[in-house]
Protein backbone atom coordinates (compact mmCIF):
# COMPACT_ATOMS: atom_id res chain seq x y z
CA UNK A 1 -7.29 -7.75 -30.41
CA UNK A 2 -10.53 -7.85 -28.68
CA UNK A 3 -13.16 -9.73 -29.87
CA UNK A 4 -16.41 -7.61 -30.88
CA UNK A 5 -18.88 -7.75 -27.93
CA UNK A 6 -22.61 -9.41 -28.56
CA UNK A 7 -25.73 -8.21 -27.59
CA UNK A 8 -25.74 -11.02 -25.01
CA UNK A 9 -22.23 -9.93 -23.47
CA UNK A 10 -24.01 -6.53 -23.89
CA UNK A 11 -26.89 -7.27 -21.70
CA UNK A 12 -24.11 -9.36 -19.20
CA UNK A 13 -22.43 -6.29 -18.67
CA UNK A 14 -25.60 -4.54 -18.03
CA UNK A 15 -27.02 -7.12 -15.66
CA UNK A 16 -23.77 -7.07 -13.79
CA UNK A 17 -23.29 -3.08 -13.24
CA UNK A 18 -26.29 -3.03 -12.02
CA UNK A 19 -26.33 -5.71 -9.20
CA UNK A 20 -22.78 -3.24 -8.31
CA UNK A 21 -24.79 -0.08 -8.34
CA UNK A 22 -27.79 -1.49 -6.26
CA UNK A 23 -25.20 -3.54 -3.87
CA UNK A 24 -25.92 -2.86 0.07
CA UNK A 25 -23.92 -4.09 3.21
CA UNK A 26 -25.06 -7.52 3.75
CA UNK A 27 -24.47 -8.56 7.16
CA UNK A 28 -22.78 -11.86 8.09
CA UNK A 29 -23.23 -14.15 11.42
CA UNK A 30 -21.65 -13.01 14.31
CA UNK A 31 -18.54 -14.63 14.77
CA UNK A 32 -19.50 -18.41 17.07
CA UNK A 33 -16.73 -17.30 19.69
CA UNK A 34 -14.86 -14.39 20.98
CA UNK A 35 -11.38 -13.68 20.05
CA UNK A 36 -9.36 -16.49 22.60
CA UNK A 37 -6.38 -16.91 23.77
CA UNK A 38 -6.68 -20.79 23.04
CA UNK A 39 -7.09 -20.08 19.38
CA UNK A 40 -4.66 -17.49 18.73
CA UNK A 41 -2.53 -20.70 20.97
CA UNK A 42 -3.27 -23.05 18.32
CA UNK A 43 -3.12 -20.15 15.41
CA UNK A 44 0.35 -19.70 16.24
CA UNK A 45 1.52 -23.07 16.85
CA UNK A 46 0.02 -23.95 13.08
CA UNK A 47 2.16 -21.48 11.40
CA UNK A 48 5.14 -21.77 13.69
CA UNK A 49 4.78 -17.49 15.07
CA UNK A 50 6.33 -17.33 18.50
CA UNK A 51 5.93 -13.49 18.52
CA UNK A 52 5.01 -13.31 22.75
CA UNK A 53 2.79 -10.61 22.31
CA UNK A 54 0.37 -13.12 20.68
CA UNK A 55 0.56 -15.60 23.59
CA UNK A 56 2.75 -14.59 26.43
CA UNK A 57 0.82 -12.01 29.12
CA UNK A 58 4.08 -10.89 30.67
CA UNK A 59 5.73 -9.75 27.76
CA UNK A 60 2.61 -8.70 25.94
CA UNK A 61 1.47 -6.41 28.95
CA UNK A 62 5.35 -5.19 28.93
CA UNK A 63 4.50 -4.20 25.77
CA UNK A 64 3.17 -1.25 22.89
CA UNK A 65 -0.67 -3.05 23.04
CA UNK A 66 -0.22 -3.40 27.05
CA UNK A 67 -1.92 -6.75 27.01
CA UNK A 68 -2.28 -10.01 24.44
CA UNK A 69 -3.42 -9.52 21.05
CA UNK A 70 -4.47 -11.61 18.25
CA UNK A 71 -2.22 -11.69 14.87
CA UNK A 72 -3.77 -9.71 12.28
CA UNK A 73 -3.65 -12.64 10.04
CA UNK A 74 -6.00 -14.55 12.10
CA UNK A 75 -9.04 -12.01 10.96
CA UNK A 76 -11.24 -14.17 8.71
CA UNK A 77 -10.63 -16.97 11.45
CA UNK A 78 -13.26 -15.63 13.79
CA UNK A 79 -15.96 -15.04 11.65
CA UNK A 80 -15.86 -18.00 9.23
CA UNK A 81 -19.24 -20.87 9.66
CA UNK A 82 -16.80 -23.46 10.48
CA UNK A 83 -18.00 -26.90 9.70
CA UNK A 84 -21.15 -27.14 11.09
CA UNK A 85 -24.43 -25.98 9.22
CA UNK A 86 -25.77 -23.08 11.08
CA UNK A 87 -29.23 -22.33 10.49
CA UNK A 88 -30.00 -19.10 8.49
CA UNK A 89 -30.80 -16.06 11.04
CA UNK A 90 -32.40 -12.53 9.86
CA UNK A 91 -28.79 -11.62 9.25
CA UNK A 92 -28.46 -14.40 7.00
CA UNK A 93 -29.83 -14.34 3.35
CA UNK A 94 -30.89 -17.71 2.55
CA UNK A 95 -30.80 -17.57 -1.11
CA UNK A 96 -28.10 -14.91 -3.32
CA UNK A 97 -29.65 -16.46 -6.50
CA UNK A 98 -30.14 -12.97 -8.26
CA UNK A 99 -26.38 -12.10 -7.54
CA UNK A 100 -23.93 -12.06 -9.98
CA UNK A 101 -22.46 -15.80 -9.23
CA UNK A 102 -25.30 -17.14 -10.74
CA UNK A 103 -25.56 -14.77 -13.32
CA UNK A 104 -21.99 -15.37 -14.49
CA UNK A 105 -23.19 -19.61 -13.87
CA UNK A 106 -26.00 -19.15 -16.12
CA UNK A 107 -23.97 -17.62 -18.90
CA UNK A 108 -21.19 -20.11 -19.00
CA UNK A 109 -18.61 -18.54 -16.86
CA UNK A 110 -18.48 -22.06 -14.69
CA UNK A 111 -14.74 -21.88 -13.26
CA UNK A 112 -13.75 -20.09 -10.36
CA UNK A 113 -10.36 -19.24 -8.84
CA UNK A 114 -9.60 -16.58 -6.45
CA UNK A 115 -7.04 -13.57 -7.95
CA UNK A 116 -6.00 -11.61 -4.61
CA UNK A 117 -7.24 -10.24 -1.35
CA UNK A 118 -6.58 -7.22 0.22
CA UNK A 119 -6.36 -6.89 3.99
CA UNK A 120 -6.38 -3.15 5.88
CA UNK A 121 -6.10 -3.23 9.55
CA UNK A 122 -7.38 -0.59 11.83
CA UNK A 123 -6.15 -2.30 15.44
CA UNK A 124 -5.48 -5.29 16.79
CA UNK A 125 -7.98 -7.34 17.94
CA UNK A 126 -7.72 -8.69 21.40
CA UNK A 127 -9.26 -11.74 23.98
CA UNK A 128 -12.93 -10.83 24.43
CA UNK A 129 -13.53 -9.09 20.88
CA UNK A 130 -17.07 -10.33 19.43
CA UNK A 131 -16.50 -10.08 15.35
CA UNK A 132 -19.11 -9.73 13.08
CA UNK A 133 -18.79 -9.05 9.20
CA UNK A 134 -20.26 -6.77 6.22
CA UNK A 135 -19.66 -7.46 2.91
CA UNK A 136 -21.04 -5.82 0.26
CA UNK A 137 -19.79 -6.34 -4.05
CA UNK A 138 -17.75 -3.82 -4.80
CA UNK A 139 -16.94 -3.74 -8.55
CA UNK A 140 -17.37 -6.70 -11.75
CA UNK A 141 -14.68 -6.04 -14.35
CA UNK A 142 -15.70 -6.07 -17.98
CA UNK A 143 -15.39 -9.84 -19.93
CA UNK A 144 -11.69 -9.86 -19.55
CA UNK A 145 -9.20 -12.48 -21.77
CA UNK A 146 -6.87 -14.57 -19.66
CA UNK A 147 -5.18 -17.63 -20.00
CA UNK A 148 -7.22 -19.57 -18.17
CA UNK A 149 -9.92 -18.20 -20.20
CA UNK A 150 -12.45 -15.72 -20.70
CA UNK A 151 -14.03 -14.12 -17.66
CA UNK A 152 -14.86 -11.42 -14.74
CA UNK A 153 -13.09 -10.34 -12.31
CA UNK A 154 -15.62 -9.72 -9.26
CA UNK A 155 -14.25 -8.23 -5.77
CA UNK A 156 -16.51 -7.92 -2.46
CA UNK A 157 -15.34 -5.86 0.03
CA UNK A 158 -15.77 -7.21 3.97
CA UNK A 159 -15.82 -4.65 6.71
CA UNK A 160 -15.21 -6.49 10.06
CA UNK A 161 -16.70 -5.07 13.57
CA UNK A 162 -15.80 -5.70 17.09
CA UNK A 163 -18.91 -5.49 19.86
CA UNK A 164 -19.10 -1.91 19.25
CA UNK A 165 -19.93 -1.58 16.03
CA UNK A 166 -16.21 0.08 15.63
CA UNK A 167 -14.32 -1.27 11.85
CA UNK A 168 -11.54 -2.92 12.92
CA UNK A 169 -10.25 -4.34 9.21
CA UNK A 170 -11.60 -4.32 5.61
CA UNK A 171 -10.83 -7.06 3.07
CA UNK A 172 -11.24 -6.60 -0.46
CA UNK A 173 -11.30 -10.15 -1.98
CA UNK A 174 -11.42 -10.58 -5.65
CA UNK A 175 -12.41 -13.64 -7.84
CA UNK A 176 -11.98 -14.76 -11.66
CA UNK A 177 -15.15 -16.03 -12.98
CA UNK A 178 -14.25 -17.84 -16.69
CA UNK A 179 -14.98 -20.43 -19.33
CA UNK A 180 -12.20 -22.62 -19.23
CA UNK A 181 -10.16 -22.29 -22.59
CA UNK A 182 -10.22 -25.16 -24.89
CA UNK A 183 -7.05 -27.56 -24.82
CA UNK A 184 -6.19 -27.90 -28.54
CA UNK A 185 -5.63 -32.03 -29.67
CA UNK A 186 -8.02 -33.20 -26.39
């Protein structure tokens, strides 16, 4: 049985449709390197994928793609900050403060852990691809009752782009936002 919604949940809900319905494409940094043959190297090593037309020229020119390419798998690889603090570009917002994060912080929903993520490739990437990123939220689910606890679901979809402005993949990534439940006897 649900339990009856309050005018503050009310004005939530509200709050949160409406950062959906004015969403636009924000536009990440460009990715710090080109797609590599060293990295898709050490991307392969790390998760033990010997497939050759990842890393061997021969066989990868021999074959469908006619040259190396990088595994799909690798695709959030070349566009994430890395370690180092970048400074903030025009591309960059410096502050998401009005965004639903912190409206869903403000109102108690503190705990975060991520649900699923949904990955469509259009082609291969290969050596000498620039990537840069779009993201844009997509949808907030009503307050939903899980047993974690109480919460919304909130996806963002990513478009990625090579140099040319051409999609190449599109990632729908979706979070849980909740109050943790109450242990009883703690």
């Amino acid at each position: 049985m649900a339990s009856p919604v309050t005018r503050d949940q009310q004005t939530l809900d509200e709050a949160l449709q409406q950062l959906v319905s004015e969403s636009r494409p924000t536009l990440g940094p460009p990715a710090r390197d080109p797609v590599n043959l060293p990295m898709i190297r050490h991307w392969c090593d790390a998760i033990e994928d010997m497939n050759p037309v990842y890393t061997d020229p021969v066989a990868a020119s021999a074959s469908i793609h006619a040259g190396i390419v990088a595994p799909p798998t690798m695709l959030q690889a070349w566009s994430m900050r890395g370690l180092e603090r970048r400074p903030p570009t025009a591309a960059t917002p410096v502050a998401r403060n009005a965004g639903p994060t912190s409206l869903l912080h403000r109102a108690g929903y503190t705990s975060v852990v991520a649900t699923d993520c949904e990955q469509e490739y259009k082609r291969y990437l290969r050596p000498g691809d620039l990537v840069t990123t779009e993201s844009e939220l997509e949808s907030v689910s009503g307050e939903k009752r899980t047993a974690l606890g109480d919460g919304y679901f909130v996806t963002t979809k990513t478009s990625y782009r090579d140099q040319t402005g051409e999609i190449v993949a599109e990632m729908r990534f979706r979070i849980l936002w909740f109050k943790p439940r109450k242990v009883s006897g703690s």
